[in-house]
Every structure is written in structure tokens, then in C-alpha cells.
Protein backbone atom coordinates (compact mmCIF):
# COMPACT_ATOMS: atom_id res chain seq x y z
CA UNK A 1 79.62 113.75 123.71
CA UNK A 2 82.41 115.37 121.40
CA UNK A 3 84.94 115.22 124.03
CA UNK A 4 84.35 111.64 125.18
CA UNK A 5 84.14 110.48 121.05
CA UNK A 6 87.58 112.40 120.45
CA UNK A 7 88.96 110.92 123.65
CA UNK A 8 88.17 107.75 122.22
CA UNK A 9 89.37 108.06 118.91
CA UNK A 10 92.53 109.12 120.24
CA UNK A 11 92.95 105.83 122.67
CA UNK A 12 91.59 103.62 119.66
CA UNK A 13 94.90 105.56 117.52
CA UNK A 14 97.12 105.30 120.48
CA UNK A 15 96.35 101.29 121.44
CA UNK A 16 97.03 100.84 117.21
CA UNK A 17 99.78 102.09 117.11
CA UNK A 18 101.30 99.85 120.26
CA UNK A 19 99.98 96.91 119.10
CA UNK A 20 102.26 97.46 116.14
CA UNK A 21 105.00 98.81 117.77
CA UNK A 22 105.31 96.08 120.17
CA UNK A 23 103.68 92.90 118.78
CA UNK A 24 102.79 93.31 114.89
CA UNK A 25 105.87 94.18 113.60
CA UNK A 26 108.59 91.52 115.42
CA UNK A 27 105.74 88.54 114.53
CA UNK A 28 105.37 89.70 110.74
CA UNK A 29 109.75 90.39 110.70
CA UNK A 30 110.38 86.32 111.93
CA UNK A 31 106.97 84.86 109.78
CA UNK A 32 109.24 87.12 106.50
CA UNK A 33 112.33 84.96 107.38
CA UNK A 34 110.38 81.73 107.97
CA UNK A 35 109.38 82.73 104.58
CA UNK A 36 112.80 84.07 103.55
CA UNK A 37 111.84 87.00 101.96
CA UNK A 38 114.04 89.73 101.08
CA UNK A 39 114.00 92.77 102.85
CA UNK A 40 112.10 94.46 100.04
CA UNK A 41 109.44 91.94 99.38
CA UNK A 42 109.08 91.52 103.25
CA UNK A 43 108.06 95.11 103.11
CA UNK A 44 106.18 94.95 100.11
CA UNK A 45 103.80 92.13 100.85
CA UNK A 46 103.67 91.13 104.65
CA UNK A 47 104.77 93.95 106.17
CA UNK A 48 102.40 96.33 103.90
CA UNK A 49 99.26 94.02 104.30
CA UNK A 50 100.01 93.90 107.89
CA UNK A 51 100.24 97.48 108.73
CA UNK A 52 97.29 98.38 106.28
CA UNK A 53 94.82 96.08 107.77
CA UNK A 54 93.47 99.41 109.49
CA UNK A 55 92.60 101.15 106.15
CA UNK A 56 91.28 97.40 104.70
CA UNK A 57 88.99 96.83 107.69
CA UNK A 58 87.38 100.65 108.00
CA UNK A 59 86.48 100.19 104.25
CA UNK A 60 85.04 97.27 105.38
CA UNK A 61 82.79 98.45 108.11
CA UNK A 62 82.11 102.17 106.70
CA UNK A 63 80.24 100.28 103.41
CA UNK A 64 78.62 97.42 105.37
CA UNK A 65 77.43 100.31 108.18
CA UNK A 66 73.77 101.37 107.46
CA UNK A 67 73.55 104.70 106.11
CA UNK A 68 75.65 105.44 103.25
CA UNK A 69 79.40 106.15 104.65
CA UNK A 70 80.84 104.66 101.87
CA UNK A 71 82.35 108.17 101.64
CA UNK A 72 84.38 106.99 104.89
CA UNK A 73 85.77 104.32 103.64
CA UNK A 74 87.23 105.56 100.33
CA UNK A 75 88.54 108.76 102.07
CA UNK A 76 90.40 107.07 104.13
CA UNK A 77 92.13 104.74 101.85
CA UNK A 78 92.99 107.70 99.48
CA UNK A 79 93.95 109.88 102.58
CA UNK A 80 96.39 107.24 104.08
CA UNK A 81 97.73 106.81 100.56
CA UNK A 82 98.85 110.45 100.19
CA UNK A 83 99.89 110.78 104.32
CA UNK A 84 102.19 107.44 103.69
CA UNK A 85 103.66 108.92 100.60
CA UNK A 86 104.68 112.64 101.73
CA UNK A 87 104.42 111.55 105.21
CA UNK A 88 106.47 108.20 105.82
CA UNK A 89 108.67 108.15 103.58
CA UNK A 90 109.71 112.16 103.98
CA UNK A 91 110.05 111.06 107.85
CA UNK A 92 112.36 108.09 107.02
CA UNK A 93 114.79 110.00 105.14
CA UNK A 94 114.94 112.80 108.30
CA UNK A 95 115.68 109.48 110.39
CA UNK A 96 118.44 108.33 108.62
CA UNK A 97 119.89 109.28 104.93
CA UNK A 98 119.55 106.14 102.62
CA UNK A 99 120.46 105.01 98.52
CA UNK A 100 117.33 103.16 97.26
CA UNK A 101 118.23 99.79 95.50
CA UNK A 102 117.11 101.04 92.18
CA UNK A 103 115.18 98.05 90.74
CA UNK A 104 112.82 97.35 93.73
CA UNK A 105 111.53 100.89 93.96
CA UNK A 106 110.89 101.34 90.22
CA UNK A 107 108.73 98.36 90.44
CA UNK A 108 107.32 99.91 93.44
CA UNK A 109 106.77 102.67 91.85
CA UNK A 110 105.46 101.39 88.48
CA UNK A 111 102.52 99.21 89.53
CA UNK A 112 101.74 102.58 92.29
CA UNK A 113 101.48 104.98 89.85
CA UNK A 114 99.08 102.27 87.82
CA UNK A 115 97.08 102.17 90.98
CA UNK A 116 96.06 105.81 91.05
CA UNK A 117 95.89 105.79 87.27
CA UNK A 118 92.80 103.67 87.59
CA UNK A 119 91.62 104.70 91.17
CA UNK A 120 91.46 108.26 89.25
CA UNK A 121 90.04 106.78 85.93
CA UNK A 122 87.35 104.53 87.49
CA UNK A 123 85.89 107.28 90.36
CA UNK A 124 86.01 110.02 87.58
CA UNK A 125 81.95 109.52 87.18
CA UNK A 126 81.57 109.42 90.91
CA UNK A 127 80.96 105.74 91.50
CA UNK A 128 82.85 102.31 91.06
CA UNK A 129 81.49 99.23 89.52
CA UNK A 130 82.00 95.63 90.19
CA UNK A 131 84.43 95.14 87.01
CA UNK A 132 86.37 97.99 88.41
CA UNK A 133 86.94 96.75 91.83
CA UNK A 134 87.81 93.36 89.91
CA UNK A 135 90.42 94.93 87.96
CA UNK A 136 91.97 96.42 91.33
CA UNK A 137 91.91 92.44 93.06
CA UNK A 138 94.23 91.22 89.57
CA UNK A 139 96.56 93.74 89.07
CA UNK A 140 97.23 93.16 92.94
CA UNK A 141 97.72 89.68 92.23
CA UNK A 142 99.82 90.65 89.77
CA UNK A 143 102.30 92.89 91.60
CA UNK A 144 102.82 90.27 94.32
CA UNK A 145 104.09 87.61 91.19
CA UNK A 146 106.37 90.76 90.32
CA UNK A 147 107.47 90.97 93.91
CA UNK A 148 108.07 87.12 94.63
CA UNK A 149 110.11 86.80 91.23
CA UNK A 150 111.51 90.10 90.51
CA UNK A 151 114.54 89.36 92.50
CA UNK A 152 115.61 86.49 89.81
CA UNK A 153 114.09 89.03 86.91
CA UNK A 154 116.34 91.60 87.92
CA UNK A 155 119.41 91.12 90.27
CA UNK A 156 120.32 93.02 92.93
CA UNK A 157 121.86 92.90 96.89
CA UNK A 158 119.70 92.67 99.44
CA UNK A 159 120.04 94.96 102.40
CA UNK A 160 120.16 93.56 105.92
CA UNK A 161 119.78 95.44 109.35
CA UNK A 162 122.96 96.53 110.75
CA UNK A 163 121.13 97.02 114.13
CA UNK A 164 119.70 94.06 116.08
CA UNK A 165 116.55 95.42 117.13
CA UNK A 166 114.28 94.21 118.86
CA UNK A 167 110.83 96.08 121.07
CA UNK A 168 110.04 93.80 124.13
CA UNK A 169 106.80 94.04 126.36
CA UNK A 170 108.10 96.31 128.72
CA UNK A 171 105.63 98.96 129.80
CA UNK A 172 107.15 102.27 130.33
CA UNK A 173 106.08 106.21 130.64
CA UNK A 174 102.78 107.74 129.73
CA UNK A 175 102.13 105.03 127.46
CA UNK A 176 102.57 102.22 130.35
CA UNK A 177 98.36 101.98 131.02
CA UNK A 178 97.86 100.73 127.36
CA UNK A 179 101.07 98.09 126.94
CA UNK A 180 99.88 96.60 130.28
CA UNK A 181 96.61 96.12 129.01
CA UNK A 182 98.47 94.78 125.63
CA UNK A 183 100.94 92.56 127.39
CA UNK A 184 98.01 90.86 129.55
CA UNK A 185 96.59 89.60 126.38
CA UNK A 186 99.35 88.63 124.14
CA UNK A 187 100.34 85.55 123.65
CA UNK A 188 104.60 85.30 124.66
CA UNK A 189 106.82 86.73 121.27
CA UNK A 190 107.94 82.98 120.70
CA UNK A 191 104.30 82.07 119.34
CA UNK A 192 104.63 84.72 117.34
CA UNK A 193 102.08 83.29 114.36
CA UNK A 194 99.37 83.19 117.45
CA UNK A 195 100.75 87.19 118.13
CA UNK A 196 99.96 88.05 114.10
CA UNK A 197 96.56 86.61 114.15
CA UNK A 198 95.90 88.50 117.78
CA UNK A 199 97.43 91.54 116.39
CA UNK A 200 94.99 91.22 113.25
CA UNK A 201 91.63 90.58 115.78
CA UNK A 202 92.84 93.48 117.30
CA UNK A 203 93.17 95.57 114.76
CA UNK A 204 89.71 94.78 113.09
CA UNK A 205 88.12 95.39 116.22
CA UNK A 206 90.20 99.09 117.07
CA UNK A 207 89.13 100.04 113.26
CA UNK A 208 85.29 99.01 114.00
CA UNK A 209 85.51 101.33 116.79
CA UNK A 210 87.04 104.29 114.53
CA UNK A 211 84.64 103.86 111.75
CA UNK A 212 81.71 104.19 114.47
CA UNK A 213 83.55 107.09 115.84
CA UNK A 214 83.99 109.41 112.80
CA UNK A 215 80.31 108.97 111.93
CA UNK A 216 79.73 110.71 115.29
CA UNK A 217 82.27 113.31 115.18
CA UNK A 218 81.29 114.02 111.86
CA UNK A 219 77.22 114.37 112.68
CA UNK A 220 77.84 116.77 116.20
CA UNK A 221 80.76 119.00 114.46
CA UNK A 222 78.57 119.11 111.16
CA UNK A 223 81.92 118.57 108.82
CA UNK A 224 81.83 116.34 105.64
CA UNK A 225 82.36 112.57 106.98
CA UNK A 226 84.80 112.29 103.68
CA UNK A 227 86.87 115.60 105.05
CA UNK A 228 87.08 113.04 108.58
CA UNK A 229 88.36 110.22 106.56
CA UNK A 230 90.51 112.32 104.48
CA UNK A 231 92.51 113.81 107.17
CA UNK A 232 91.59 112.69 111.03
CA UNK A 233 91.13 108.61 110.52
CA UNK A 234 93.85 108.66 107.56
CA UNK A 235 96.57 110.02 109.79
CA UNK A 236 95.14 107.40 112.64
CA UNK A 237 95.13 104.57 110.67
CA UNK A 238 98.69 105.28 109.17
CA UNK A 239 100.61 105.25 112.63
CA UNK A 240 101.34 101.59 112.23
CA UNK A 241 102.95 102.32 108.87
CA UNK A 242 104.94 105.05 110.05
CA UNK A 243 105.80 103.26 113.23
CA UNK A 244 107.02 100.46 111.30
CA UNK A 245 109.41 102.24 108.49
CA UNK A 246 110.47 104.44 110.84
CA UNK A 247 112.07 101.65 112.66
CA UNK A 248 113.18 99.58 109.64
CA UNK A 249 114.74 103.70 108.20
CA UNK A 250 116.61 103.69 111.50
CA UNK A 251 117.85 99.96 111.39
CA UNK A 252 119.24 100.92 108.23
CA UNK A 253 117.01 99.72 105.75
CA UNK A 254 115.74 102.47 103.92
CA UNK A 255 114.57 100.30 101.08
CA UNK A 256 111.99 98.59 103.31
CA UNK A 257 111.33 101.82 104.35
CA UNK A 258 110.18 102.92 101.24
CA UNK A 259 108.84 99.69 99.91
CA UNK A 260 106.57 99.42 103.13
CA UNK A 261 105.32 102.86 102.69
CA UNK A 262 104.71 102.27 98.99
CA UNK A 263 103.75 98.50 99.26
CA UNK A 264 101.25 99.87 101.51
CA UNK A 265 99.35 102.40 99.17
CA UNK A 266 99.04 99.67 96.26
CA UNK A 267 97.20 97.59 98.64
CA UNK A 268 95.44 100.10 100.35
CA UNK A 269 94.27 100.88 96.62
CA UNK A 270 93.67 97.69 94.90
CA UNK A 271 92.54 95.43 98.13
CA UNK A 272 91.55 98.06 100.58
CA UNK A 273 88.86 99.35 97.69
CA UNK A 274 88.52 96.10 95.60
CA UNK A 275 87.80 93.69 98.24
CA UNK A 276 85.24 95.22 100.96
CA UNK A 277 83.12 96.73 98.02
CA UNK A 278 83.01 93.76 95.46
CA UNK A 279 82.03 91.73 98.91
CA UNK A 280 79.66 94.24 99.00
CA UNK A 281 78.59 94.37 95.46
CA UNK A 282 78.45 90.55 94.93
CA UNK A 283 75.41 90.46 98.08
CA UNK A 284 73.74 93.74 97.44
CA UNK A 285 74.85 94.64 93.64
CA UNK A 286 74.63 98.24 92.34
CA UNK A 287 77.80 100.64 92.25
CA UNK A 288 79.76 102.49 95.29
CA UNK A 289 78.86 106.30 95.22
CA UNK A 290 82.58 107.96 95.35
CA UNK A 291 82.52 111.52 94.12
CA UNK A 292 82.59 115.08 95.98
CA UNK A 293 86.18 115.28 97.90
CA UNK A 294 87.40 112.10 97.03
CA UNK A 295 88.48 112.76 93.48
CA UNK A 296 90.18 115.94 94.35
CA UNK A 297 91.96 114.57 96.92
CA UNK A 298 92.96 111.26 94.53
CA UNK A 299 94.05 113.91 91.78
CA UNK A 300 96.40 115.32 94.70
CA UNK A 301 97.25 111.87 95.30
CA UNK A 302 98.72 111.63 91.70
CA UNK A 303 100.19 114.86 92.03
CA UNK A 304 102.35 113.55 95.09
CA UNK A 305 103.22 110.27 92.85
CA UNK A 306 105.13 112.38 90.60
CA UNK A 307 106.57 114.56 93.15
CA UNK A 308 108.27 111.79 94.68
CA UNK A 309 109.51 110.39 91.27
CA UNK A 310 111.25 113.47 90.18
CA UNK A 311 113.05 113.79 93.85
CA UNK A 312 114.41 110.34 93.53
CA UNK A 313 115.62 111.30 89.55
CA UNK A 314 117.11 114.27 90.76
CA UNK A 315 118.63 113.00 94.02
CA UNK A 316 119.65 109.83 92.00
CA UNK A 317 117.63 107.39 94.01
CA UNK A 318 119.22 109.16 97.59
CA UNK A 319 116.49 109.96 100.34
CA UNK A 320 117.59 112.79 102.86
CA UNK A 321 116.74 116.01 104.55
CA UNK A 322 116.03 117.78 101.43
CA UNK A 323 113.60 114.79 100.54
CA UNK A 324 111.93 114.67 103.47
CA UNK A 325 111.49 118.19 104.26
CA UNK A 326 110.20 118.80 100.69
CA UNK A 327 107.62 115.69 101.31
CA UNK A 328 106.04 117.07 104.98
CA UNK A 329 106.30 120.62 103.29
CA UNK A 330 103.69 118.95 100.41
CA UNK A 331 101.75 117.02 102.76
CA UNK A 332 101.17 120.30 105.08
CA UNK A 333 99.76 122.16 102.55
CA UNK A 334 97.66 119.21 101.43
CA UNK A 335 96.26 119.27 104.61
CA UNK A 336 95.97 122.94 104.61
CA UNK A 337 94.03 123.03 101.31
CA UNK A 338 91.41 120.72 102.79
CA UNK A 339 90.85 122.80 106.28
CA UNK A 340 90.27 125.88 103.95
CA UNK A 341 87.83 124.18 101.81
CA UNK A 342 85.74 123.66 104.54
């Protein structure tokens, strides 16, 4: 039973990260320039919501799922926060060396480190309230007014790709069983607002799977199901991120790089929590339980926050091989420090 549920959760990880590789990330990249974002807020808003629909929909399932696994949910969101800050971003400045545009990050940046401000301040008693998850839903409405305008607030050049690339349906190598499957049922790239909401259908359904999947690898290998979340389904549910700055870091744009990986842990934070549990709240009322692991690992999580900040002060806003190195070097003993608490 433990083989066949890891087996699983490793196709459910692999057939994610395809359908974002191949599919979610060209149909969200020509909806951006229908839209005419800049690369930034293209990674900041579309590009972040996209690729954390994972996180958004196993915080769905893991606090509507009978049982109390509410612990699933939140570990995972705080898990794929910390794995997309050390993790992404450290692996995008190994791909290719980059100078931030100062004035998008900082505003990255600000309204991040006011997400784990509160995330820390409002699961410090071990539960969140509806007013809390309230407050996460408005200051994310909030950030994406400072992302549509901040470009006439504050002026600055907006980096293009200086590589045309572009990931066709062409099934290939060890992988070729799963983009077969994934090219049978895709719509053709032109129709590429009919590929997004596939991609998203998808993606709800993969994450369903995962949620039901930790619950039972949990149960037979008797380990914490917030230690799961923290580690196993964070990593899984962060391959479309990575998969999708990675490729943006070697087209060049190490900006959307960053702002995707960023962009990703404020909504992870504010909608991933604040949406699925005031749903939850508004039909069943009461508070979400969130203590044990989860504020440890959201204290690391701040820890990591300032980490990064001092490496872009000191490298004056340059990401490179001492950045990223120092990053997976932080994120391995994160990961260390929760296999030992075990």
C-alpha cells in the first residue's frame, strides 16, 4: 500500500509539473501580453496565481476533508513558501547571473515580509479566526493595486526575453508516457484561454489526489501529516514554480524570476490561507487549529525573509552563485532540522 501511494504521489508531482511546463506557462505568458503586463507584474499576479493553484487547492481539500487535516493544508502553504524562497530563487541565480530592477523587488519584498508578519502574529495562539483570514484576502487586494500601478508610482525599464522560447507538445524521453497522455487532452496552444482553464481543472484535480495521498502516507508510516506537508507535498506542489522561473531566469529575466517566486509566497499566504478557510469558516464557523510544527516552521520562514534581504543589500540587488548556493545551503538544513525532529 506504501509503495503504490508513493508511486502515485510521485506521477501526481510528475504529470504537475508537465502540465506547466508544456501548457500552463505559454497560455498564462500570451493571456499577460493580451493584458500587457510588464514582465514583473506578469510574474507577480498571473504567473504566481497560476503556478500556486497547487498550494490554493490542497488547502482547499485538506480543510473541507473529514477528519481534521487542516494541519495539511497550512503546512504546505508555509512549506512551499520557504522551498520557493531558498529554493527557486537560489536555483535561478545558478541558471543565469541577473541585476534585480530595484523598485519591483522592494515592493515584492515589502508586502512579503508583511505576509509572514501576520501569518506569524495570527497562528501564534495556535488557531486563525475569520477576521484574520479577512485581513489576509485585503492586503492581497491591496498588493495587486500596488502591482498594476506601481509602474507609473515608480519608473523603471522593463525587461524583455532575449530568447524566443517557446515548449511545444512534443513527447520525448522517459517523460514521453505522461505528455502523450497531456497532448491527447489539450486543447491546440492557439486556444490558449481554453489551455489555462484545462490546465487549472487539471491542476485541482492532481492536488485532490495529493491531499488524499499524504493522509495515507502519513497514517501507514506513522509521521506527523504537518511534517508531510511541510516537506514531501511542499516540494511537489512547488515544481510548477520552479519550472516556470527557471525558464523565465534562463530567458533572461531574472526579475520575473524573482517576482514569480516571491509573487507566489504572498498569495500562497494571503489567498492560499484566507480563502479556503474563511469559505470554510463562513459555512461551518469556529477557528482553524494551526499550532505544533507549523509555527516553527513559519518562524523559519521569517528567518529566510531576512536572509534573502541582506544578500540582495550586500550583493547590491545582483543574484549569482554565491546567492544561490547560500539559499539551497539554508533550505538543506531547513529540511534537515525537520527530519531530525522527527
Amino acid at each position: 500500500m506504501i509503495i503504490l501511494s508513493i508511486l502515485a504521489l510521485l506521477a501526481c508531482f510528475i504529470l504537475l509539473a508537465r502540465v506547466v511546463d508544456l501548457f500552463f506557462i505559454q497560455s498564462l505568458d500570451k493571456i499577460s501580453k493580451d493584458l500587457r503586463l510588464s514582465s514583473d507584474a506578469a510574474g507577480a499576479t498571473l504567473m504566481a496565481v497560476g503556478s500556486s493553484a497547487p498550494e490554493l487547492f490542497v488547502a482547499l481539500f485538506a480543510v473541507i476533508k473529514p477528519g481534521e487535516h487542516q494541519a495539511i493544508g497550512i503546512g504546505s502553504i508555509v512549506g512551499s513558501a520557504i522551498f520557493n524562497l531558498l529554493v527557486i530563487v537560489g536555483a535561478s541565480a545558478l541558471v543565469r547571473k541577473a541585476t534585480l530592477t530595484k523598485s519591483p523587488v522592494i515592493r515584492d519584498l515589502l508586502f512579503y515580509s508583511l505576509s509572514v508578519a501576520l501569518l506569524v502574529i495570527f497562528i501564534w495562539d495556535g488557531k486563525l479566526e475569520m477576521w484574520e483570514t479577512a485581513v489576509f484576502l485585503a492586503v492581497y487586494v491591496l498588493y495587486v493595486i500596488a502591482v498594476v500601478y506601481w509602474r507609473k508610482w515608480f519608473k523603471y525599464e522593463d525587461k524583455q526575453s532575449d530568447v524566443e522560447e517557446e515548449a511545444d507538445c512534443n513527447p520525448k524521453g522517459i517523460l514521453a508516457p505522461f505528455d502523450h497522455f497531456l497532448c491527447f487532452i489539450f486543447p491546440k496552444p492557439k486556444r490558449y484561454y481554453l489551455v489555462f482553464f484545462v490546465s487549472i481543472v487539471l491542476i485541482a484535480a492532481l492536488s485532490w489526489a495529493l491531499v488524499e495521498l499524504a493522509v495515507v502516507i502519513s497514517h501507514e508510516l506513522n509521521i506527523p501529516e504537518a511534517i508531510i506537508a511541510l516537506t514531501v507535498l511542499a516540494i511537489g506542489t512547488s515544481i510548477p514554480d520552479l519550472f516556470s522561473s527557471l525558464i523565465v531566469a534562463r530567458q533572461g529575466r531574472g526579475d520575473m524570476a524573482v517576482s514569480n517566486a516571491i509573487g507566489s509566497n504572498i498569495f500562497d499566504i494571503l489567498v492560499g490561507l484566507g480563502l479556503p478557510f474563511i469559505l470554510v469558516m463562513l459555512i461551518s464557523g469556529g477557528t482553524i487549529e494551526a499550532g505544533g510544527n507549523l509555527l516553527g516552521s513559519s518562524l523559519i520562514l521569517s528567518g529566510s525573509v531576512v536572509l534573502l534581504i541582506v544578500l540582495l543589500l550586500v550583493q547590491r540587488w545582483k543574484v549569482g552563485k554565491l546567492t544561490g548556493v547560500l539559499l539551497l545551503l539554508a533550505y538543506l538544513a531547513y529540511v534537515l532540522y525537520e527530519i531530525l525532529k522527527l
